[in-house]
Protein backbone atom coordinates (compact mmCIF):
# COMPACT_ATOMS: atom_id res chain seq x y z
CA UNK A 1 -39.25 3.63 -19.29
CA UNK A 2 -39.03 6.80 -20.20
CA UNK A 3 -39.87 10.09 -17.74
CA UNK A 4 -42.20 12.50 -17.93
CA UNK A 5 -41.46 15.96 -19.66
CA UNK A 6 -40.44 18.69 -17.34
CA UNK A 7 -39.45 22.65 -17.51
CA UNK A 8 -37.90 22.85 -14.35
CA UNK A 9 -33.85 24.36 -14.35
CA UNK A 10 -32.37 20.57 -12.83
CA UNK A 11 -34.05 19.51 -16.50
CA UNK A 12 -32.82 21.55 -18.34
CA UNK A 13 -28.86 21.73 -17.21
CA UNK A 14 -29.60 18.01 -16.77
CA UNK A 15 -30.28 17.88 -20.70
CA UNK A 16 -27.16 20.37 -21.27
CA UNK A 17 -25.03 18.12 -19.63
CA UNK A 18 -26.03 14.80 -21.25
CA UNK A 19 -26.27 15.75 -24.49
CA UNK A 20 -28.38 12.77 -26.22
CA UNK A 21 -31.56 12.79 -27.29
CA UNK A 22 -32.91 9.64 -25.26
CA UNK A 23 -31.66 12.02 -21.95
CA UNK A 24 -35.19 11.05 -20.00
CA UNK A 25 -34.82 7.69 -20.55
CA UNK A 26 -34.44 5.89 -17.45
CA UNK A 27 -32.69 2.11 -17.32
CA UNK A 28 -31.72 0.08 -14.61
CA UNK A 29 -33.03 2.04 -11.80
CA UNK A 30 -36.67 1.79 -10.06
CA UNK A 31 -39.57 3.51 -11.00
CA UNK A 32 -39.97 5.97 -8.51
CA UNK A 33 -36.61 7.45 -9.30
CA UNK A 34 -36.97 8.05 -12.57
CA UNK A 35 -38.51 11.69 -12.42
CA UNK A 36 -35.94 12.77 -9.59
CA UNK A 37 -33.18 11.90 -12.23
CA UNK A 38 -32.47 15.16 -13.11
CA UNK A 39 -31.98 16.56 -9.94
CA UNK A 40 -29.91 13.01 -8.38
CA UNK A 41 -27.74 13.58 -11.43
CA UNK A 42 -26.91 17.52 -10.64
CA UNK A 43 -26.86 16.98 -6.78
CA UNK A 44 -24.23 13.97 -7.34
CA UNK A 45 -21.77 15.34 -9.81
CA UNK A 46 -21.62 18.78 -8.07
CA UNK A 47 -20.98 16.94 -4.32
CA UNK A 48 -18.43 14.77 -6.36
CA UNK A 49 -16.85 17.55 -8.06
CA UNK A 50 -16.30 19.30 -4.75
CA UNK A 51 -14.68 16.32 -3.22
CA UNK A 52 -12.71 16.07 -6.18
CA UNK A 53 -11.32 19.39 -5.97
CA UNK A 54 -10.44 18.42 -2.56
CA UNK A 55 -9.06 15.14 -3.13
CA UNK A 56 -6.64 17.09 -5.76
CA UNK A 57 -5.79 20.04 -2.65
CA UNK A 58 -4.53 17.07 -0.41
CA UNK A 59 -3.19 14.65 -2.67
CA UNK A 60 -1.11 12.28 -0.51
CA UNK A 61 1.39 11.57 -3.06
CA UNK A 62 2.04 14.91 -4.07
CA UNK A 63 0.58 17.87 -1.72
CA UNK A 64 0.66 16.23 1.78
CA UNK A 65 4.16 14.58 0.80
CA UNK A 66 5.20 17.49 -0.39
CA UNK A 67 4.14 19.43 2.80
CA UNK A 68 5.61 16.94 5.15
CA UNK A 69 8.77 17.27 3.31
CA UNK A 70 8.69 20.83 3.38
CA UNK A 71 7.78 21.65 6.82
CA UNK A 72 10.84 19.05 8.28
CA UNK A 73 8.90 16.08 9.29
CA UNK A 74 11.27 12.59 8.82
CA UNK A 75 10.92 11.04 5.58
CA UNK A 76 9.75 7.75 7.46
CA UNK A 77 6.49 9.75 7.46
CA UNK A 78 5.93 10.34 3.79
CA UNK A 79 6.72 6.80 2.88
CA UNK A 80 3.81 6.02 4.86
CA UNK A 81 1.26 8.34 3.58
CA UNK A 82 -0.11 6.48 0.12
CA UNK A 83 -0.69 3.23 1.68
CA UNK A 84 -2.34 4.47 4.89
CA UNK A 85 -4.76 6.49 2.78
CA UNK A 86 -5.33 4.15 -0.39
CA UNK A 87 -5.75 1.07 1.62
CA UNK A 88 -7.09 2.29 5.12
CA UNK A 89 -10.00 3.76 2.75
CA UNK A 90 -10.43 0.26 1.26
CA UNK A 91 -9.56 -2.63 3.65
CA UNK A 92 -12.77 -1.75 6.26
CA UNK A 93 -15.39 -1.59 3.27
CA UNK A 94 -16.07 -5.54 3.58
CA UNK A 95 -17.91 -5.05 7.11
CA UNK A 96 -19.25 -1.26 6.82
CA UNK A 97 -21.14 -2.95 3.16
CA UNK A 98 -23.42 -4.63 5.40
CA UNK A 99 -23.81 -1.67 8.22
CA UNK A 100 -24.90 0.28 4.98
CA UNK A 101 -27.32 -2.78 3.47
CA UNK A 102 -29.26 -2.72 6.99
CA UNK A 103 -30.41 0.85 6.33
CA UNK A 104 -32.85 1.59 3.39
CA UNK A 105 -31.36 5.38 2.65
CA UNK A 106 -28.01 5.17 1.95
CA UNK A 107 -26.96 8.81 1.47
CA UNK A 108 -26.72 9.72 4.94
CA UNK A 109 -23.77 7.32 5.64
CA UNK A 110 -21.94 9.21 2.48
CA UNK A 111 -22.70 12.73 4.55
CA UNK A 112 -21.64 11.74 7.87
CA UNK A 113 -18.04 10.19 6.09
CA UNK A 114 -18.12 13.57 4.23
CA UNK A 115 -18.05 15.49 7.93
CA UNK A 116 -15.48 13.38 9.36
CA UNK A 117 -13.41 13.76 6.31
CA UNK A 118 -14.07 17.18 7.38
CA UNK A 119 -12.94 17.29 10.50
CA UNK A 120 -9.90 15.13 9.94
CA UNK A 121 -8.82 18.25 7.77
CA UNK A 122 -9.46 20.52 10.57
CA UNK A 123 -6.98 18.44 12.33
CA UNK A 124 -4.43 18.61 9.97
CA UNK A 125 -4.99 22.61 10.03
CA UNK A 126 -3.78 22.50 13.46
CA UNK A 127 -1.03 20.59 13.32
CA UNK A 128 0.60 22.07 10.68
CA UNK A 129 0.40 25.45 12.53
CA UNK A 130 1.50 24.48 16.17
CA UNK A 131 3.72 21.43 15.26
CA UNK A 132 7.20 20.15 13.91
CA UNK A 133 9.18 17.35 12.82
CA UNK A 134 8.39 14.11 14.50
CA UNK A 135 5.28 15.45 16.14
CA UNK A 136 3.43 16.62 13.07
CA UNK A 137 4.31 13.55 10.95
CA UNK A 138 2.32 11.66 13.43
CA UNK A 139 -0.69 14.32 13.57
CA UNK A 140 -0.83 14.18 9.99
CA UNK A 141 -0.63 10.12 9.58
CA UNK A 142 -3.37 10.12 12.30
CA UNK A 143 -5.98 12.33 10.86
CA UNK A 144 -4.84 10.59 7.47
CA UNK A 145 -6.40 7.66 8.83
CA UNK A 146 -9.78 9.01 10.23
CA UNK A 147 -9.91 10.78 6.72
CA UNK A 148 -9.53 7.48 4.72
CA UNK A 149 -11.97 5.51 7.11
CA UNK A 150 -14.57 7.97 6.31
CA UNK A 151 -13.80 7.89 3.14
CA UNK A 152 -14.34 4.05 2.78
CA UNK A 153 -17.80 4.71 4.35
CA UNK A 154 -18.61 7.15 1.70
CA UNK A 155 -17.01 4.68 -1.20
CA UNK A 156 -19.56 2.42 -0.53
CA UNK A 157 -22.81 4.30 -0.44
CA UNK A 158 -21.61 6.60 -2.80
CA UNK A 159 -22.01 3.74 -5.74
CA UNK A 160 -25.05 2.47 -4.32
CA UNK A 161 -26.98 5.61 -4.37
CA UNK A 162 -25.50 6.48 -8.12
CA UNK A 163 -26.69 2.72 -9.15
CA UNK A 164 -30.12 3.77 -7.64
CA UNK A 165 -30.82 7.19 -8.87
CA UNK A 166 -28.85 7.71 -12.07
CA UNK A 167 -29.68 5.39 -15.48
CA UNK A 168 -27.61 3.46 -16.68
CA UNK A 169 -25.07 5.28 -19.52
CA UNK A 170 -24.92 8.32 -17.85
CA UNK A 171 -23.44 6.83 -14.95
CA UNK A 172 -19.99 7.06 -16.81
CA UNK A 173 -20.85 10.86 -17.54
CA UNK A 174 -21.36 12.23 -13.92
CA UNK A 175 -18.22 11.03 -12.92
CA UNK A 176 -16.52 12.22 -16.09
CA UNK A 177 -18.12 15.92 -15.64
CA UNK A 178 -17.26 15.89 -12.25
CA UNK A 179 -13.33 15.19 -12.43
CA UNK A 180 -13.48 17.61 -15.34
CA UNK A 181 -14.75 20.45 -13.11
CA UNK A 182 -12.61 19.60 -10.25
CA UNK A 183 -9.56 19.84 -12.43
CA UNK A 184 -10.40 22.99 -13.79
CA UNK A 185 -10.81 24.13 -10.56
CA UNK A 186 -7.12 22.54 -9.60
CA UNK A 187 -6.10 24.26 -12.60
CA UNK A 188 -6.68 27.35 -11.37
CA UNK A 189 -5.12 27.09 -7.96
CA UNK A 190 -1.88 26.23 -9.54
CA UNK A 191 -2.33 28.69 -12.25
CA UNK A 192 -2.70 31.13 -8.86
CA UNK A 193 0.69 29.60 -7.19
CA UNK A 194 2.97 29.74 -10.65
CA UNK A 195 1.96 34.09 -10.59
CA UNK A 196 2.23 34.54 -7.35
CA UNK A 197 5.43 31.71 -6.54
CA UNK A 198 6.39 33.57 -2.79
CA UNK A 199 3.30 32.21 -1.31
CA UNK A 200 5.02 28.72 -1.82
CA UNK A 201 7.47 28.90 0.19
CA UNK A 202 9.62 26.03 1.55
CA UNK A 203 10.40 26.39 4.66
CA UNK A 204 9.43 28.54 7.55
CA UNK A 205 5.63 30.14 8.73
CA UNK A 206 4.49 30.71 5.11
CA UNK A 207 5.10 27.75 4.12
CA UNK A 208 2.81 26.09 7.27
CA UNK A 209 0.56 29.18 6.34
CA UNK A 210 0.22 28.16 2.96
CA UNK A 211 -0.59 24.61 3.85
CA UNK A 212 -3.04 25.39 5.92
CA UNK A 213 -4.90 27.55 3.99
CA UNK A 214 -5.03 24.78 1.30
CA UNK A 215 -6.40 22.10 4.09
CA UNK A 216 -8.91 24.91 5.32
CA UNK A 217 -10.23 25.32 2.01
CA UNK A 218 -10.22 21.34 1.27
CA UNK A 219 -12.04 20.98 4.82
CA UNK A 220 -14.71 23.61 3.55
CA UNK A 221 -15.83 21.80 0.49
CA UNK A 222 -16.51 18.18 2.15
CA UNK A 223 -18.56 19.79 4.41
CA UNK A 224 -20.48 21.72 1.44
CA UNK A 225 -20.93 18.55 -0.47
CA UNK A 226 -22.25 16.79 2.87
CA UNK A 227 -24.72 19.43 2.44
CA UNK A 228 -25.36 18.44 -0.91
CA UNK A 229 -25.53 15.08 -0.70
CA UNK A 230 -28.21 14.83 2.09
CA UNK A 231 -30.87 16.54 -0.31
CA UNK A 232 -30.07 13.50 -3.12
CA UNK A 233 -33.74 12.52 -4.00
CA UNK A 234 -33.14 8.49 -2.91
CA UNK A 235 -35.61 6.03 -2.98
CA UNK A 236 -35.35 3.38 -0.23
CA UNK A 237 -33.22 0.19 -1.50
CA UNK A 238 -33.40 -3.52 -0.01
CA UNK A 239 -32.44 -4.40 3.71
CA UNK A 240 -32.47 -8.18 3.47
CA UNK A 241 -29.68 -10.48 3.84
CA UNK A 242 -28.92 -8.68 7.02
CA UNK A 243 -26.94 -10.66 9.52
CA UNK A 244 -23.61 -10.13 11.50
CA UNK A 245 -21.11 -8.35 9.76
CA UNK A 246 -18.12 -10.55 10.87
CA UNK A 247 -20.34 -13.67 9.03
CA UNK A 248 -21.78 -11.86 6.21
CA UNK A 249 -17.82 -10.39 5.19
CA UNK A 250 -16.93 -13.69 4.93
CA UNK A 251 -19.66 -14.70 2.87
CA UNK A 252 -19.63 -11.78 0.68
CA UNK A 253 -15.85 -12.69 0.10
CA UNK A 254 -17.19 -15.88 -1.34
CA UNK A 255 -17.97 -14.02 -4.60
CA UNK A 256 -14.82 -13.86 -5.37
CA UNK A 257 -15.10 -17.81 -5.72
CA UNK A 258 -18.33 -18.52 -6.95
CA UNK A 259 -19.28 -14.92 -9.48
CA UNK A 260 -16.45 -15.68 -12.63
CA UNK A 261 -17.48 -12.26 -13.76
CA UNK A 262 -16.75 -10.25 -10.90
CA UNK A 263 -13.87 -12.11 -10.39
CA UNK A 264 -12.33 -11.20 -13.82
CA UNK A 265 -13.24 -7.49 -12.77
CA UNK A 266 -11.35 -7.40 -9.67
CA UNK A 267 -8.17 -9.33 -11.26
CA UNK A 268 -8.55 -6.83 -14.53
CA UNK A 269 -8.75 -3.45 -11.58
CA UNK A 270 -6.27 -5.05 -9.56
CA UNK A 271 -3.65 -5.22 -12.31
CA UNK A 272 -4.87 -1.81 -13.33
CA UNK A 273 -3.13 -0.20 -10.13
CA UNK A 274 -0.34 0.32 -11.87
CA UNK A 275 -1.26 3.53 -13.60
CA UNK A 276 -1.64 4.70 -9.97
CA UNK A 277 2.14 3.57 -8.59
CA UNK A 278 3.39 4.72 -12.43
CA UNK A 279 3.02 8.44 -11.69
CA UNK A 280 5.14 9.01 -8.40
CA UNK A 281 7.90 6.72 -9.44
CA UNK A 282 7.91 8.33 -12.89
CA UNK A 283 8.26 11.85 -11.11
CA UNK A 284 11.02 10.32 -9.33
CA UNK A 285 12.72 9.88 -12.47
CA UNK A 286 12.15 13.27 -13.67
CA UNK A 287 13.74 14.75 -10.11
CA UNK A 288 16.55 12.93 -10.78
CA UNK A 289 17.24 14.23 -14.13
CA UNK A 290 15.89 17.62 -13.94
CA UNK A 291 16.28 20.93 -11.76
CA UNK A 292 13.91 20.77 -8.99
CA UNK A 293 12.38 23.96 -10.03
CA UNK A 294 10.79 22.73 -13.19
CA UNK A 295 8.90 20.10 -11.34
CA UNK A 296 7.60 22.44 -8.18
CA UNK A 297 4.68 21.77 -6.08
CA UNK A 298 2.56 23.74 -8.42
CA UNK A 299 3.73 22.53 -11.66
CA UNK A 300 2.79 19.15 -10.48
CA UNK A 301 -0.69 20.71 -9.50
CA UNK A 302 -0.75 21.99 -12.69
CA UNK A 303 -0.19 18.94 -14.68
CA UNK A 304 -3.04 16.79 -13.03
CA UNK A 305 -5.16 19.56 -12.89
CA UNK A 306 -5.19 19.95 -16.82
CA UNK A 307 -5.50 15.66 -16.68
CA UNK A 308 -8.70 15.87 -15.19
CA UNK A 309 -10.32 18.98 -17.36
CA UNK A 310 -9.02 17.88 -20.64
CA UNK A 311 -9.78 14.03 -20.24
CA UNK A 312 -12.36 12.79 -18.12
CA UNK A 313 -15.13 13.73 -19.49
CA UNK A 314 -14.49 12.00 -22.94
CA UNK A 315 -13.24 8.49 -20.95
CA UNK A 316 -16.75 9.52 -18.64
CA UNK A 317 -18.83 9.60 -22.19
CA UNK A 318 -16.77 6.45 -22.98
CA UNK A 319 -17.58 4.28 -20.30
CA UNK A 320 -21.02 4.46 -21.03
CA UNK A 321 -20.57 2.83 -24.06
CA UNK A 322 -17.68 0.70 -22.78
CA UNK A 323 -15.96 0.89 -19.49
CA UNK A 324 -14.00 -2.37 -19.79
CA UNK A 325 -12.60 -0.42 -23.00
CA UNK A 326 -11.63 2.71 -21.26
CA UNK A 327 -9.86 0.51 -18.47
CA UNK A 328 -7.89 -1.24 -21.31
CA UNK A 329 -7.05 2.10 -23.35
CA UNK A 330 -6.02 3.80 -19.74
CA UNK A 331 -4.01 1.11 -19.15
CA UNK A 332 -2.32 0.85 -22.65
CA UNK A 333 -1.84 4.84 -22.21
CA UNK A 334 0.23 4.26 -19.00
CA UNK A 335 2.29 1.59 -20.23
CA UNK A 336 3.22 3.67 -23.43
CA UNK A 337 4.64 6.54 -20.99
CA UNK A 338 6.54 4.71 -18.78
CA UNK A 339 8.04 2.86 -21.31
CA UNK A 340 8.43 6.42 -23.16
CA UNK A 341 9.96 7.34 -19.89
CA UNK A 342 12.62 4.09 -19.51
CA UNK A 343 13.74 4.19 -23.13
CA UNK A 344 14.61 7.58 -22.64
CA UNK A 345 16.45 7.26 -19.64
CA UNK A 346 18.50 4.66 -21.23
CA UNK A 347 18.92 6.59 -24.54
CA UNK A 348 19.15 9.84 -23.97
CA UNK A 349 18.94 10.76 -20.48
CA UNK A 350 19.19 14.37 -21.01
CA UNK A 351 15.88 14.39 -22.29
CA UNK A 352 14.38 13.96 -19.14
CA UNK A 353 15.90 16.74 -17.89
CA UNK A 354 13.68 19.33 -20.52
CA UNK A 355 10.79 20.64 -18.71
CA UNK A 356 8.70 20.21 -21.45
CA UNK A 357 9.22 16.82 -21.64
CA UNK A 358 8.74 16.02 -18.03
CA UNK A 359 5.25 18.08 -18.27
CA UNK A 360 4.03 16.08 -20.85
CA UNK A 361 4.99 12.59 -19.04
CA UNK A 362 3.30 13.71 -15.91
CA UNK A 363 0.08 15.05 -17.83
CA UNK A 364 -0.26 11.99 -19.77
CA UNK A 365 -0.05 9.42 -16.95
CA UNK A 366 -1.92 11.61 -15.27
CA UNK A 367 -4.96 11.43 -18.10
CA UNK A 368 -4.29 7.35 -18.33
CA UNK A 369 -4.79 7.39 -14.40
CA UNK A 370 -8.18 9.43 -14.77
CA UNK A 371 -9.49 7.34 -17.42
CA UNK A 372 -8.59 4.12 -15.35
CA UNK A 373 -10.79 5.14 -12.07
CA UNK A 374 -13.68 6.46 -14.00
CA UNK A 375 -13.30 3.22 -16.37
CA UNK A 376 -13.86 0.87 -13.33
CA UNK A 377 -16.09 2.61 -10.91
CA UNK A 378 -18.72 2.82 -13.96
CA UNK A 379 -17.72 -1.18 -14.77
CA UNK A 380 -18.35 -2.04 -11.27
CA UNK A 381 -21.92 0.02 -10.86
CA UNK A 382 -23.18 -1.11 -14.31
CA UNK A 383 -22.32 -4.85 -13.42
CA UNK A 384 -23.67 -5.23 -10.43
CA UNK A 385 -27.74 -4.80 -9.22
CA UNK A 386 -29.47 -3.11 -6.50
CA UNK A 387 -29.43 -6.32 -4.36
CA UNK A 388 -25.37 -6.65 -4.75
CA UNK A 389 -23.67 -3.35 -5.81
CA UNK A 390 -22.63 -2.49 -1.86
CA UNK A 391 -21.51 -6.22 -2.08
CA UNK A 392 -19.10 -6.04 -4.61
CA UNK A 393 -17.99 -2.24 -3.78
CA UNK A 394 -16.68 -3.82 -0.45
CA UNK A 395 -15.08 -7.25 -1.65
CA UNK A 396 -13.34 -5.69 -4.75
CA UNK A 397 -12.12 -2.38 -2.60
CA UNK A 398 -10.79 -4.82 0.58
CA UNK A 399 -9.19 -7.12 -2.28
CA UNK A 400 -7.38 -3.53 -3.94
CA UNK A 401 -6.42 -2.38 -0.28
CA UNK A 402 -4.80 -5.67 0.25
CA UNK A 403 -2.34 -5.46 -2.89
CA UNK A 404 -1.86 -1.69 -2.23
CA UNK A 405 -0.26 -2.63 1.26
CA UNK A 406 1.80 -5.09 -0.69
CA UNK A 407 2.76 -2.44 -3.71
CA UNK A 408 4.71 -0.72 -0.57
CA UNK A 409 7.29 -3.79 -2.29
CA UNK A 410 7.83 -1.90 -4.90
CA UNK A 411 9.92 0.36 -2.46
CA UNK A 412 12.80 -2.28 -1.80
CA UNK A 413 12.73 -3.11 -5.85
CA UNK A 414 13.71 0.58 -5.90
CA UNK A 415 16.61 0.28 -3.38
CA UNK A 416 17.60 -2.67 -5.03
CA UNK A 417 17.49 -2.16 -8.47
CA UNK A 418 16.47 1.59 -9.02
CA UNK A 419 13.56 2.98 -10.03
CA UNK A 420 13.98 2.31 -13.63
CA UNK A 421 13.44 -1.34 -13.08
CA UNK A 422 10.01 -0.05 -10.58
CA UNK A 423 8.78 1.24 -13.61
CA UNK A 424 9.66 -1.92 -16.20
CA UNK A 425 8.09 -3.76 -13.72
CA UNK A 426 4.72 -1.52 -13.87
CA UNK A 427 5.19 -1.45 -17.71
CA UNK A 428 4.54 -5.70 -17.75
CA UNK A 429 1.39 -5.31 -15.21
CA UNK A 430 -0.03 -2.39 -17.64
CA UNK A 431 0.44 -4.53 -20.42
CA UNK A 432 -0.98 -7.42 -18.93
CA UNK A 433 -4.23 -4.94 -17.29
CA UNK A 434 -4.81 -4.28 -21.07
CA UNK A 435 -5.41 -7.36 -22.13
CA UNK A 436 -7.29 -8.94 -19.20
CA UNK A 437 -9.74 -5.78 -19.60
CA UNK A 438 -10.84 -6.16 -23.11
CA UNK A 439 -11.34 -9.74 -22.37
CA UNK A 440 -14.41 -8.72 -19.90
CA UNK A 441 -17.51 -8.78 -21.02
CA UNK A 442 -19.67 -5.37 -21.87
CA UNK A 443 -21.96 -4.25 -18.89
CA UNK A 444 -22.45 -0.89 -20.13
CA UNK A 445 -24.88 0.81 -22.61
C-alpha cells in the first residue's frame, strides 16, 4: 500500500534520505505502521548510528586491545577479548528470542540492553583509572561480557522492530546511512588524534586518561540512543508460540533441519566470517613488516573510519536490490586483499612495509567487512516474517557464536605455521562464501 502524503520534517528528511520516487510505499510491514514510517526510519538509523560510533570507539580488536596492551595488562587478556565479545553477544540469543516473542513491544528490550551496554562502559571507565596489569585485564574482560550480553538482547529486537516498522528495500538503506555516519564520525576522532598525537600516549596517566575519555564518550551515546529508541513508533507484533525457553531453543534449532533456505543463509554467513578474522591477522602482517608508527592506534581508526563513510551506504542501497549479492561481492573483496596481501609477502616483502600500501589493505578489508554485515543483516530481515524473524536472529547468531569460539583455532595455525598460512586459509573460506552466496535465492526488492 502506499501512505498517505505528509509535510511534516521526519517526511521530508525521510524522502532526502531514500531518494526514490516510490519512498511512501510501504511492503512487508502491517498497516498501522505504514504512516509512522518516516519517523521509525529516522529514529532507527540515528540510535544505530550512535551505537555505531560507539562500537568503532571500543573496537575489541583494535581500541580495547590496543588499550590493554598499552596500559600493561598480560597479553593472555587481549587474546581473549574478540571471542568473549563476538560470541558472548551471540551464543545466549537462542533463549532471550523467545523472552522477546512473549512481549508484544519489542523496543524496550533493545533500550534496556542499550543501558547496560552503558553501564558496562562506565565500568571499564573505572578500571582503567584505578587499576593495572592483571587486575584491569580482568575488569575489562568482565564488563566485556555484561556489554556483549546486552548486546545480544538488543541484536534480537533490534531486527524485529526494523522488520516491523521499516518497508522492505529500505531496510538495506538505514543500515547503510547509519554505518556511513558513524564512520564519519570515527573519521573525525582519528583525524583529531593524528593533529594532536601527545594525547595518545602509550604508557603512563594519559594514556589511561585518554582511554577513558574515549569509553566515557562511547558510554554517553548508548545511553542517548536508549533514549531514542524508546520513542520508535512500534506496533504490537505476535506473542504466540510462547512456551519454555529451554524447549522452544531446541525447537527453534530445528530450523536449521527442516527450513533449506535458512539453512543455506546461515552456512553462506557462517563462511562469510572470514572477512571479520581477515583484518586483524592482515594487520599482523603489516606490524611485522612495517614501523609501528605507520600503523598507530589512530591510523587504524582512521582507516575503518573512512570504510564505513565511503562504503556502506552504496552496499546499504545494494542490499535492497540484492543482499545475497553484496555478501558475495564483500566476500570476493576480502579474498582479493588477502591474497593481495600473501603474494606480496612472498614477492616482495618490502612492500608491505610502505605505509601507503598497508593503508590501503586495511581500508579495503575494512569496506569488504562493512559490506558483508550490512549484506546479511538485510538478507536475514527480508527473508524471514513477522511470525519468525526473532526466530532465525537467535538460531543463525548462536550457530555464528559457536564457530567464532572455534575461529580462536586459527591462533595455533598461527604458531604453527605463521600467519601467512592464517590468511591462505581465510582466502579458501572467502572464496568458497562467494560462491555459496550467489547461489541463495533473492529475498530482497
Amino acid at each position: 500500500m502506499t501512505r498517505s502524503t505528509a509535510n511534516g520534517l521526519p517526511d521530508r528528511v525521510y524522502s532526502l534520505l531514500v531518494e526514490d520516487e516510490d519512498a511512501r510505499v510501504c511492503r512487508d510491514i502491517p498497516d498501522a505502521a505504514c504512516d509512522e514510517q518516516p519517523r521509525a526510519f529516522l529514529l532507527q538509523w540515528l540510535a544505530q548510528t550512535l551505537t555505531k560510533v560507539g562500537d568503532a570507539l571500543t573496537s575489541s580488536r583494535l581500541v580495547l586491545a590496543w588499550m590493554l596492551s598499552a596500559l600493561g595488562a598480560p597479553a593472555a587478556f587481549v587474546a581473549l577479548l574478540v571471542p568473549v565479545r563476538e560470541s558472548l553477544s551471540l551464543l545466549p540469543q537462542l533463549f532471550v528470542a523467545q523472552w522477546v516473542r512473549e512481549h508484544a513491544l519489542r523496543k524496550y528490550f533493545w533500550v534496556f540492553g542499550s543501558v547496560v551496554q552503558g553501564l558496562a562502559l562506565c565500568g571499564m571507565v573505572a578500571a582503567v583509572l584505578v587499576l593495572q596489569g592483571a587486575s584491569l585485564g580482568w575488569a575489562i574482560i568482565v564488563c566485556l561480557a555484561c556489554f556483549s550480553l546486552a548486546r545480544g538482547v538488543c541484536s534480537v529486537a533490534a531486527k524485529d522492530v526494523l522488520g516491523k516498522t521499516v518497508s522492505k528495500a529500505r531496510r538495506g538503506r538505514l543500515t547503510g546511512l547509519a554505518a556511513s555516519a558513524a564512520g564519519a564520525v570515527t573519521l573525525l576522532v582519528a583525524i583529531v588524534l593524528m593533529l594532536f598525537p601527545d594525547v595518545s600516549g602509550r604508557s603512563g596517566d594519559a594514556g589511561a586518561g585518554l582511554f577513558a575519555l574515549i569509553l566515557a564518550l562511547a558510554a554517553g551515546l548508548w545511553f542517548l540512543a536508549a533514549a531514542v529508541f524508546a520513542a520508535v513508533p512500534e506496533v504490537p507484533g505476535a506473542t504466540e508460540g510462547g512456551g519454555n525457553a529451554f524447549t522452544e531453543a531446541l525447537r527453534s534449532l530445528g530450523l536449521l533441519r527442516t527450513d533449506k533456505q535458512f539453512r543455506r543463509f546461515v552456512v553462506a554467513r557462517a563462511l562469510l566470517i572470514g572477512t571479520a578474522f581477515a583484518i586483524p591477522y592482515l594487520v599482523v602482517l603489516l606490524q611485522q613488516a612495517a614501523d609501528a608508527q605507520l600503523l598507530s592506534f589512530a591510523a587504524l581508526l582512521l582507516a575503518e573510519g573512512a570504510a564505513g563513510l565511503l562504503s556502506a551506504a552504496f552496499w546499504g542501497r545494494w542490499a535492497d536490490r540484492a543482499a545475497h549479492h553484496v555478501m558475495a561481492a564483500a566476500a570476493a573483496l576480502s579474498t582479493g586483499v588477502v591474497a593481495v596481501a600473501v603474494a606480496l609477502q612472498a614477492v616482495h616483502p618490502a612492500a608491505l612495509g610502505h605505509g601507503v600500501t598497508g593503508a590501503v589493505l586495511v581500508f579495503t578489508a575494512a569496506v569488504a567487512h562493512q559490506g558483508a554485515r550490512v549484506g546479511r543483516k538485510t538478507y536475514l530481515v527480508d527473508m524471514a516474517s513477522g511470525e519468525n524473524r526473532a526466530q532465525y536472529t537467535a538460531v543463525s547468531n548462536t550457530a555464528i557464536g559457536v564457530l567464532l569460539f572455534a575461529g580462536a583455532g586459527l591462533g595455533l595455525v598461527d604458531a604453527a605455521f605463521g600467519t601467512a598460512a592464517v590468511l591462505a586459509l581465510l582466502i579458501a573460506l572467502g572464496a568458497l562464501a562467494s560462491y555459496r552466496s550467489l547461489s541463495l535465492p533473492s529475498v530482497s526488492g
